[in-house]
Protein backbone atom coordinates (compact mmCIF):
# COMPACT_ATOMS: atom_id res chain seq x y z
CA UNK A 1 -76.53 -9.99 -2.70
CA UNK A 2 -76.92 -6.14 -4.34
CA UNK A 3 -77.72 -3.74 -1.03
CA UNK A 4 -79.50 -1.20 -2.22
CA UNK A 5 -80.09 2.06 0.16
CA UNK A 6 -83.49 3.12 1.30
CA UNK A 7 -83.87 6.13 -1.34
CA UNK A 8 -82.49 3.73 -4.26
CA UNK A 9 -85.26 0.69 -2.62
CA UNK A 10 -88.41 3.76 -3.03
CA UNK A 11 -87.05 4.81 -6.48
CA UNK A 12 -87.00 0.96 -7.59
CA UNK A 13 -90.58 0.40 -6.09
CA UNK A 14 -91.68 3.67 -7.53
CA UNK A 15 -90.94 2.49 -11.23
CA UNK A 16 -92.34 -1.01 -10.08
CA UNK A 17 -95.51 0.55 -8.93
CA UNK A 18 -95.69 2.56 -12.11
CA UNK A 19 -95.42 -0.36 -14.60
CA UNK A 20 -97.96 -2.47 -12.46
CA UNK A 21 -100.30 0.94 -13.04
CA UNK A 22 -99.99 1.70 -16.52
CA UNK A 23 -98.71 -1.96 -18.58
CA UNK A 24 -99.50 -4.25 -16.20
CA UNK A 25 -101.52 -6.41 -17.95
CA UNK A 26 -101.43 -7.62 -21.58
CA UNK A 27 -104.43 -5.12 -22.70
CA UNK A 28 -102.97 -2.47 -21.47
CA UNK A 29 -99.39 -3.34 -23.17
CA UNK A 30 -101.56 -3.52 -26.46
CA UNK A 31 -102.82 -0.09 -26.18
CA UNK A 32 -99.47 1.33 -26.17
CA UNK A 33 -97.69 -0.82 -28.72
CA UNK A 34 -99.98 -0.04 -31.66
CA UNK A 35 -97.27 1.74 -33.49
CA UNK A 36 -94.75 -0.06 -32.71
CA UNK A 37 -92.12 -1.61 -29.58
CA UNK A 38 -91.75 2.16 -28.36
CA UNK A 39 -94.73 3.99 -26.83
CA UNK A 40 -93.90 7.85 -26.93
CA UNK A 41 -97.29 8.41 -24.84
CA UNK A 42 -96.08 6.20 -22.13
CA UNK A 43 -92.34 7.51 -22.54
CA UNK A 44 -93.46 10.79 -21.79
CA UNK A 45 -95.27 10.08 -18.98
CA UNK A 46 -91.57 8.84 -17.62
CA UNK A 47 -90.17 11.70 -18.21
CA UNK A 48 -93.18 13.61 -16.56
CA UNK A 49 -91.69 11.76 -13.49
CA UNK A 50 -87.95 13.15 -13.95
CA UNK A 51 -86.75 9.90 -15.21
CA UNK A 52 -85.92 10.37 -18.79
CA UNK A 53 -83.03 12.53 -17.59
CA UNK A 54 -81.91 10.45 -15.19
CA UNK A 55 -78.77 10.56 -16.16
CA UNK A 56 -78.81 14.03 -17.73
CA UNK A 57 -76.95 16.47 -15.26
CA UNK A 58 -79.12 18.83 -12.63
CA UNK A 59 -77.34 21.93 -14.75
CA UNK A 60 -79.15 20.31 -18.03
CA UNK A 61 -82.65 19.94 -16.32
CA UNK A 62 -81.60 16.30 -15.55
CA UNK A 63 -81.73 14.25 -12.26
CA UNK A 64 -77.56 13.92 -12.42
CA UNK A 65 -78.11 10.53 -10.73
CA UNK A 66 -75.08 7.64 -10.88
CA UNK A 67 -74.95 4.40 -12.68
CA UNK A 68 -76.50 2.71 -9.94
CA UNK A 69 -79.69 4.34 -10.08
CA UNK A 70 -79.41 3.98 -14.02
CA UNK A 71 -79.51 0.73 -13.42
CA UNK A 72 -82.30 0.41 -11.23
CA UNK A 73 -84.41 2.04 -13.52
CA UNK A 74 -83.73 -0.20 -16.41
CA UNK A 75 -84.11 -3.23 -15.01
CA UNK A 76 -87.58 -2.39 -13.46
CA UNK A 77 -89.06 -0.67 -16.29
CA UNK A 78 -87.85 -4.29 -18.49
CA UNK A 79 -88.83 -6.27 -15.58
CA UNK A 80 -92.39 -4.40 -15.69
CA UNK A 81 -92.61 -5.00 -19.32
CA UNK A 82 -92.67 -0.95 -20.12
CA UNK A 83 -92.90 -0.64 -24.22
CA UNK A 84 -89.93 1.68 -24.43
CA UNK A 85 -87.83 0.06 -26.48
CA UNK A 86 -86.16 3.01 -27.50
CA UNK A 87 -84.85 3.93 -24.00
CA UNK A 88 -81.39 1.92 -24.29
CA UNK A 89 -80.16 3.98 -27.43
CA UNK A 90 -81.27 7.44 -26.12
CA UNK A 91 -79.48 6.96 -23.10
CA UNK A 92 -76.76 5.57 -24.69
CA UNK A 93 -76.58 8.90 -26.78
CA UNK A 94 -77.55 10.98 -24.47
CA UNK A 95 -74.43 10.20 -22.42
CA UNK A 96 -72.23 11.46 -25.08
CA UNK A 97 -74.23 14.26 -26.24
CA UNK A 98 -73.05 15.07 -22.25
CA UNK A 99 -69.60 14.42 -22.55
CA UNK A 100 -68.46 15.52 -25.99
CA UNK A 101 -70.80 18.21 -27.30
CA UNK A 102 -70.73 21.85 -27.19
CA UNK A 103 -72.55 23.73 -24.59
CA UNK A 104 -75.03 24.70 -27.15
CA UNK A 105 -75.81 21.32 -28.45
CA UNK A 106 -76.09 20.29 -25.04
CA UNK A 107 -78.81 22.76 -24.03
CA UNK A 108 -80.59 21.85 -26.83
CA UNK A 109 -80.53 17.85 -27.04
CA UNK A 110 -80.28 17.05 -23.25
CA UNK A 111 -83.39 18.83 -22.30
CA UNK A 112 -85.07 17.23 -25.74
CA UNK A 113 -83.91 14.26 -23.94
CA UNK A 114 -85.33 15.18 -20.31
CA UNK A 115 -89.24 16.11 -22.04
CA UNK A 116 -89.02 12.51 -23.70
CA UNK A 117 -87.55 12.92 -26.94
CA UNK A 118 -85.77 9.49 -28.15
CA UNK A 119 -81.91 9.89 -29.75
CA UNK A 120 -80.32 7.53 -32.49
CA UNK A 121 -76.45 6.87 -32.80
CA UNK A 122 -75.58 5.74 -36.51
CA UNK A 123 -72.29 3.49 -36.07
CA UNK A 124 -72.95 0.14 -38.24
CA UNK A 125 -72.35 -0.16 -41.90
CA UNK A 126 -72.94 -2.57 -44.68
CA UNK A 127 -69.63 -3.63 -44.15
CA UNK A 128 -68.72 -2.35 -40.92
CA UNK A 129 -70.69 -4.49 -38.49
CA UNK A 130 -68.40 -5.90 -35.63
CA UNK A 131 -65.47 -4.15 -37.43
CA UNK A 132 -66.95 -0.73 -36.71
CA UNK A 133 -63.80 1.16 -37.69
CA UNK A 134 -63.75 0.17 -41.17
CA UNK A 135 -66.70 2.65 -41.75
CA UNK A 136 -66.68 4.08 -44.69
CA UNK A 137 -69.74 6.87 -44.32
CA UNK A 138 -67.84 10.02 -46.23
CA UNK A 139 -67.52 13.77 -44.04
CA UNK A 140 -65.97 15.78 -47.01
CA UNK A 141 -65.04 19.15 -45.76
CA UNK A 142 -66.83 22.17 -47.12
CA UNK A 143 -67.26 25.93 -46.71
CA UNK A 144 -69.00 26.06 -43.36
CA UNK A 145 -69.68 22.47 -42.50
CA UNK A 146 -69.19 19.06 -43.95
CA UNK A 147 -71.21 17.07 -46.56
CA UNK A 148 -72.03 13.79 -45.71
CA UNK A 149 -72.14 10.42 -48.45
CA UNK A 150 -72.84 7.20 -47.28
CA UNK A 151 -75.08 4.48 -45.72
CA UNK A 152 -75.56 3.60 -42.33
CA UNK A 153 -77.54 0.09 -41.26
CA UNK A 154 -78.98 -1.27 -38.12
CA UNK A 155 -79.42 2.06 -36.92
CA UNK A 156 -82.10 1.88 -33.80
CA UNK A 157 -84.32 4.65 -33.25
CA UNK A 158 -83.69 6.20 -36.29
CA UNK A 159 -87.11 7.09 -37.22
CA UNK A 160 -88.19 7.99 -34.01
CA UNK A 161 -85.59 10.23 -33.07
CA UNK A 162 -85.05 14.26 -32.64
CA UNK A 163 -81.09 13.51 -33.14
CA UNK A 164 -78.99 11.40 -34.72
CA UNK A 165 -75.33 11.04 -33.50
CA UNK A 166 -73.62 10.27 -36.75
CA UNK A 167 -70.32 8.78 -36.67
CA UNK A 168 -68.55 9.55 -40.00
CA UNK A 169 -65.31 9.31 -41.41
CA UNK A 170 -64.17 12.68 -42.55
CA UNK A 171 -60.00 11.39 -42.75
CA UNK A 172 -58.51 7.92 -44.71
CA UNK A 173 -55.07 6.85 -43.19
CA UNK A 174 -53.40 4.07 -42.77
CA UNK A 175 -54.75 3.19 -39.51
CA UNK A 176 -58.66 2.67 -39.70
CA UNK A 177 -59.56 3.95 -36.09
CA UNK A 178 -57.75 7.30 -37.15
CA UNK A 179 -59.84 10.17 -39.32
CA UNK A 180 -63.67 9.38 -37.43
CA UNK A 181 -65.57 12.10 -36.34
CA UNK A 182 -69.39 12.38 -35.13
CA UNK A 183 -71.81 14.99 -36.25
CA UNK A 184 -75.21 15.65 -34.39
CA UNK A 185 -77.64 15.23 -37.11
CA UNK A 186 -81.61 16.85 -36.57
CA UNK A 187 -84.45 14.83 -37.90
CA UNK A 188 -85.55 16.27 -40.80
CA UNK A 189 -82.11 16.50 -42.18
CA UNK A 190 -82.06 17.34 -46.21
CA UNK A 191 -80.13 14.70 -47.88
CA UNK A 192 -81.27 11.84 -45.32
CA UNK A 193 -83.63 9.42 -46.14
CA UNK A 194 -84.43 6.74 -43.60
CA UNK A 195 -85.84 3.28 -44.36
CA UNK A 196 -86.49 0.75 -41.78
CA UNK A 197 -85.86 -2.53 -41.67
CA UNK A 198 -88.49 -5.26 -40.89
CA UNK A 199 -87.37 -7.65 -38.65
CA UNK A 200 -88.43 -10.17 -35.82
CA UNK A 201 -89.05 -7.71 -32.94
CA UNK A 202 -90.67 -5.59 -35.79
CA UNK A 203 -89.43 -2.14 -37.42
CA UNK A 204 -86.71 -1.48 -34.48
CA UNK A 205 -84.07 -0.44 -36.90
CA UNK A 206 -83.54 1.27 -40.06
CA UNK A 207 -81.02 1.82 -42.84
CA UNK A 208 -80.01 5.53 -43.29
CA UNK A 209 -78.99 6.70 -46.45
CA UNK A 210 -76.86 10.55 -46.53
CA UNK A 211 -76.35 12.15 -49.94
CA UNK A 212 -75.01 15.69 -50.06
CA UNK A 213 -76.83 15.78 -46.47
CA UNK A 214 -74.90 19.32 -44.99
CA UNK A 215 -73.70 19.42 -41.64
CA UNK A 216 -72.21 23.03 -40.34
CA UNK A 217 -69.10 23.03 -38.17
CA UNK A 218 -71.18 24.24 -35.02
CA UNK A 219 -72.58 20.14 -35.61
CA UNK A 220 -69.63 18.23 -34.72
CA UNK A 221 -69.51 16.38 -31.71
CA UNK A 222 -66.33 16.15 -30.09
CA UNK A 223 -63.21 16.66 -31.53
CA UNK A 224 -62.79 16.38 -35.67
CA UNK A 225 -60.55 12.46 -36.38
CA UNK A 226 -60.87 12.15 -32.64
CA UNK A 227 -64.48 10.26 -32.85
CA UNK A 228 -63.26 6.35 -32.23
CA UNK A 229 -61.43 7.50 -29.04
CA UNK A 230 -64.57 9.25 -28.05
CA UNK A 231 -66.62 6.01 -29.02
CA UNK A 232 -64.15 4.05 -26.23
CA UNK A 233 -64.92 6.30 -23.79
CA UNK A 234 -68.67 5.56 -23.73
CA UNK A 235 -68.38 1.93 -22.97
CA UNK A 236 -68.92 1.43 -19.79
CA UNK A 237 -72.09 3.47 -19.74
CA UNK A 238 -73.34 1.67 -22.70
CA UNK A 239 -73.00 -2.14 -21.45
CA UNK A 240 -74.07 -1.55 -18.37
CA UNK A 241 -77.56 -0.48 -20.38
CA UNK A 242 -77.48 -3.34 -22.31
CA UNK A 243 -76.86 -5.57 -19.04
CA UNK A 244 -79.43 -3.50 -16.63
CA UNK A 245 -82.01 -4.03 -19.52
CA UNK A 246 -81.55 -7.82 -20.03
CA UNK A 247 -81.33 -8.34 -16.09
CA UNK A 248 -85.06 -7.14 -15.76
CA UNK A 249 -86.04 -8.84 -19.17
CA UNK A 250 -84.71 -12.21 -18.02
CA UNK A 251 -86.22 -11.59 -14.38
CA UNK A 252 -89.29 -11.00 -15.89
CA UNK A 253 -89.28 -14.46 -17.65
CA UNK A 254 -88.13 -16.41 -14.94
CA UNK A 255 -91.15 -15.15 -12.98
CA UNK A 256 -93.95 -15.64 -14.99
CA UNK A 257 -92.25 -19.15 -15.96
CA UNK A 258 -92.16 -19.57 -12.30
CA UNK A 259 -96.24 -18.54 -11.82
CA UNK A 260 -97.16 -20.61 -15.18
CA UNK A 261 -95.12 -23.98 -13.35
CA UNK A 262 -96.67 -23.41 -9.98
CA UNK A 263 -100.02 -23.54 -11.49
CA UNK A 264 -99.69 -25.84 -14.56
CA UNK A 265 -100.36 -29.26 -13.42
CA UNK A 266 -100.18 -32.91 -14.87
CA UNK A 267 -100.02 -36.19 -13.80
CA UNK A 268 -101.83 -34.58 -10.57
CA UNK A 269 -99.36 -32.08 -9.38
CA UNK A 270 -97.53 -28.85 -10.26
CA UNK A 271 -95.24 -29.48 -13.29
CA UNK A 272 -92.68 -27.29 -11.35
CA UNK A 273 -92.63 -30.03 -8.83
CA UNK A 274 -90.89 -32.45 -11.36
CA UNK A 275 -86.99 -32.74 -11.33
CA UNK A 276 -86.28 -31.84 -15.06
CA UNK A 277 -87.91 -28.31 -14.39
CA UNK A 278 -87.14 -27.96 -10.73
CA UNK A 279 -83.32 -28.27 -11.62
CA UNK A 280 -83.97 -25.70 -14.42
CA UNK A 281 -85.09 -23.22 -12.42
CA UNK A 282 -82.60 -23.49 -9.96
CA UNK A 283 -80.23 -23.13 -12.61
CA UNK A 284 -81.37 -20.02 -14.11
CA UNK A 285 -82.24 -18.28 -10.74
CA UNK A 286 -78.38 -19.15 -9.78
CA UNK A 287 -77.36 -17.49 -13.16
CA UNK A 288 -79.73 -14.11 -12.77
CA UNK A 289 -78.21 -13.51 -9.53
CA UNK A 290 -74.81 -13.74 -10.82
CA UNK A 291 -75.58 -11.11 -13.50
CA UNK A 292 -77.15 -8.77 -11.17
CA UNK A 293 -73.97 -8.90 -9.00
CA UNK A 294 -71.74 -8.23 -12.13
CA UNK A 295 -74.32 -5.70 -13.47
CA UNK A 296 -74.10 -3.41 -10.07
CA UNK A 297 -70.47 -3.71 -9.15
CA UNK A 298 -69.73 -2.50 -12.44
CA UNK A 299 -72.09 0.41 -12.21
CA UNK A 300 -70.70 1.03 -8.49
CA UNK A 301 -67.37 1.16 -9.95
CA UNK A 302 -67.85 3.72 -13.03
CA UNK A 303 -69.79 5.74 -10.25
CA UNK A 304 -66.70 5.33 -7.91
CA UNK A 305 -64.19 6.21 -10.90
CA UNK A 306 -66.10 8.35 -13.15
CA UNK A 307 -63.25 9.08 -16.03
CA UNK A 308 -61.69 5.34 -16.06
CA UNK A 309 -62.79 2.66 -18.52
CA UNK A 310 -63.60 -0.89 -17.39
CA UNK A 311 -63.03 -2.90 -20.45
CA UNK A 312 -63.08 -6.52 -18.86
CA UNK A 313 -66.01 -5.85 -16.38
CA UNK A 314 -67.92 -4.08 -19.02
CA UNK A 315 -67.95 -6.48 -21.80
CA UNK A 316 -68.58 -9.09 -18.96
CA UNK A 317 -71.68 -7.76 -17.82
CA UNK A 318 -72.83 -7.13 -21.70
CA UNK A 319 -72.09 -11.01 -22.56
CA UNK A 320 -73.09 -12.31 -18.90
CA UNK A 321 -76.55 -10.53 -19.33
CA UNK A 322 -77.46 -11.21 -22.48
CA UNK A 323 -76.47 -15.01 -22.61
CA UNK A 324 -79.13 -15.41 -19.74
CA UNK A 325 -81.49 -13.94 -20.84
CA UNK A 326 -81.61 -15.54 -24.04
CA UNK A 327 -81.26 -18.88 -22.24
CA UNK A 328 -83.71 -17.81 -19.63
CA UNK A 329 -86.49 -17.16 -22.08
CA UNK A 330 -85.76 -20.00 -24.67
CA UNK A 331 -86.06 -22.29 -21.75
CA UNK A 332 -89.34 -20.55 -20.46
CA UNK A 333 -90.68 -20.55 -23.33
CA UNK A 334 -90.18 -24.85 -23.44
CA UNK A 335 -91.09 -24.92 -20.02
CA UNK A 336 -94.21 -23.77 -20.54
CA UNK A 337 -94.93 -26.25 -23.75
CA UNK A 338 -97.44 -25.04 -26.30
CA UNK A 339 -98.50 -22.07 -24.14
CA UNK A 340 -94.98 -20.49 -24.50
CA UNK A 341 -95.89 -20.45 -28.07
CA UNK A 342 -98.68 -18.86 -28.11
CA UNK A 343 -99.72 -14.74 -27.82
CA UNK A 344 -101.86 -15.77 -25.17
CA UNK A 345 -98.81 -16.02 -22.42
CA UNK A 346 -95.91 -13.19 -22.94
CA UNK A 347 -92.80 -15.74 -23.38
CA UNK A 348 -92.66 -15.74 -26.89
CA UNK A 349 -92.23 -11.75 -26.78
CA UNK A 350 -89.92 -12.06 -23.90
CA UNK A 351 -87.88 -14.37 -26.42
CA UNK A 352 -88.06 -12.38 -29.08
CA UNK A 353 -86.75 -9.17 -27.48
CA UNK A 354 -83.54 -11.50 -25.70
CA UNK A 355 -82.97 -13.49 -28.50
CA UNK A 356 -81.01 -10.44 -30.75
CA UNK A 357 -79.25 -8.98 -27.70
CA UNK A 358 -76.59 -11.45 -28.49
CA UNK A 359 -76.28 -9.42 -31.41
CA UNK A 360 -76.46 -5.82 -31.27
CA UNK A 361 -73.81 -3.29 -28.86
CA UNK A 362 -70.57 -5.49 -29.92
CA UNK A 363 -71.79 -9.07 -30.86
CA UNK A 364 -70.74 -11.80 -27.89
CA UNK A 365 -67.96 -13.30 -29.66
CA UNK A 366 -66.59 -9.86 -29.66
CA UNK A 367 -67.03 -9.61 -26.05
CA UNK A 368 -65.06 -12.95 -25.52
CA UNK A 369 -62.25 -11.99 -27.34
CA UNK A 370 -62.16 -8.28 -25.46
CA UNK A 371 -62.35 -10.26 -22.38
CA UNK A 372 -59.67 -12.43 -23.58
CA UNK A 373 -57.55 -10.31 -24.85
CA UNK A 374 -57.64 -8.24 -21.14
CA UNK A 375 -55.81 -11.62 -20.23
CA UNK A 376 -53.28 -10.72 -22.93
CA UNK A 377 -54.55 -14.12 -24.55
């Protein structure tokens, strides 16, 4: 199993102990998700605590902690049920705000990021889903910045965010990963106008339209055509998000499945006690400690060998985690009959929030065929 030292053991039962405090109960969970599946109150109370800049580095008012302890704090605050479901693409941003930006735009968004501010990154297009690089999002060159045309869709955070990390196509070659750049984009932008979308999990993402929206040089990110290399080299930091989330999301549903079975009886005895489900839960208790072994040797590694990219062991974890947890909480749900369907019981929100990972950060039949292709299949 994951050994854990005594320092990373406190900081996991500190964020534990938090999320028992503060959402531990349905109510209380209701109070903060009013507006929405991101509580800024309750965000900035994490930060209060240091750990919105967990990752940030110590010179950028950050904690500078590893991947590891990334990790731990993901998959406790999902485990606890924390409604910040903005977290994933802030970090996510955040970490190349750190590695790409200019020591100005660095001061400025990182310690946005460490007070609690959320960030958006604007990749997906209309017709640039899975094939990211065939964005089409105009940078036109201009005197003293760029001007930006375009449409941008999917884009979580959006309306919540201080920043957006635009990724733009300022060059048109032959080769469709050549001629992208990303521009750091403040709310408020003129020439942005952002409309969100309504979906299952409610108004998570938005489309962002750009017309004559000015940029000035001092707002690129990065290195101008350079932006899809730049892109690759955030990887590993971003699945192992998506897979440290899912972990505690898919924890979290095979323990209150677990409680709901102990207690549930028919036929005079725990329904848990019957094969069908017994076998079930062995099943999926097998499979969650599997992903949490992939999830923290790959975080362990990208600690160990901060500058080199994992691309098997990264879109492992991202398909590994997901899958389960979408099975995990399906199954819950129809474990728990009727009562999974209802808003009495938390399952069907569990569900709901597993059911588009799947989706989103490089669908999973794009993971299978980076995995495969690793294999040169």
């Amino acid at each position: 199993m994951v050994e854990f030292t005594p320092e990373q053991q406190s900081f996991a039962q500190a964020v534990r102990d938090f999320c028992a405090r503060e959402v531990g109960t349905r109510e209380q969970r209701a109070k903060y998700t009013q507006d929405g599946p991101h509580s800024e109150e309750l965000y900035r109370k994490m930060a209060d605590l240091g750990w919105a800049g967990i990752i940030v580095g110590e010179e950028y008012g950050g904690a500078g902690a590893g991947n590891v302890e990334l990790c731990i704090f993901l998959e406790e605050a999902l485990h606890g049920m924390a409604p910040v479901g903005g977290i994933g693409p802030t970090f996510i941003t955040a970490a190349a705000y750190e590695r790409f930006a200019s020591e100005e735009l660095k001061k400025e968004v990182l310690a946005n990021v460490v007070k609690g501010d959320s960030l958006s990154i604007a990749m997906s297009e209309p017709e640039a889903g899975s094939d990211v690089a065939n964005l089409s999002c105009k940078a036109e060159k201009v005197d003293g910045g760029w001007k930006i045309n375009g449409q941008k869709t999917w884009i979580s955070n959006a309306a919540i965010a201080s920043s957006i990390l635009l990724i733009a196509r300022t060059e048109r070659t032959d080769k469709k990963h050549e001629g992208i750049t990303q521009f750091h984009v403040p709310a408020g932008t003129k020439g942005l106008e952002i409309v969100p979308i309504e979906t299952l999990g409610g108004r998570e993402q938005n489309d962002l339209y750009f017309t004559d929206c000015f940029i000035p040089d001092e707002y690129v990110v990065g290195q101008v055509n350079q932006g899809w290399w730049q892109l690759m080299a955030g990887l590993n930091t971003e699945r192992l998000i998506l897979g440290a989330m899912q972990l505690g999301l898919a924890e979290r549903s095979f323990d209150d499945t677990l409680k709901f079975i102990t207690e549930r009886k028919q036929f005079g005895k725990p329904v848990g006690t019957f094969q069908a489900l017994r076998h079930r839960m062995a099943d999926h208790a097998t499979e969650i400690a599997c992903t949490k072994l992939l999830v923290y040797d790959l975080a362990a590694k990208a600690d160990a060998n901060p500058t080199q990219m994992f691309p098997r062991e990264a879109s492992m974890v991202k398909l590994k985690s997901t899958e389960v947890s979408k099975a995990m909480t399906i199954d819950g749900m129809q474990m728990m009959g009727g009562y999974g369907y209802t808003k009495e019981f938390d399952a069907e929100a569990l569900m709901r929030s597993a059911i588009i990972s799947t989706v989103y950060g490089g669908t999973n039949e794009i993971q299978r065929d980076i995995i495969g292709k690793t294999y040169g299949l």
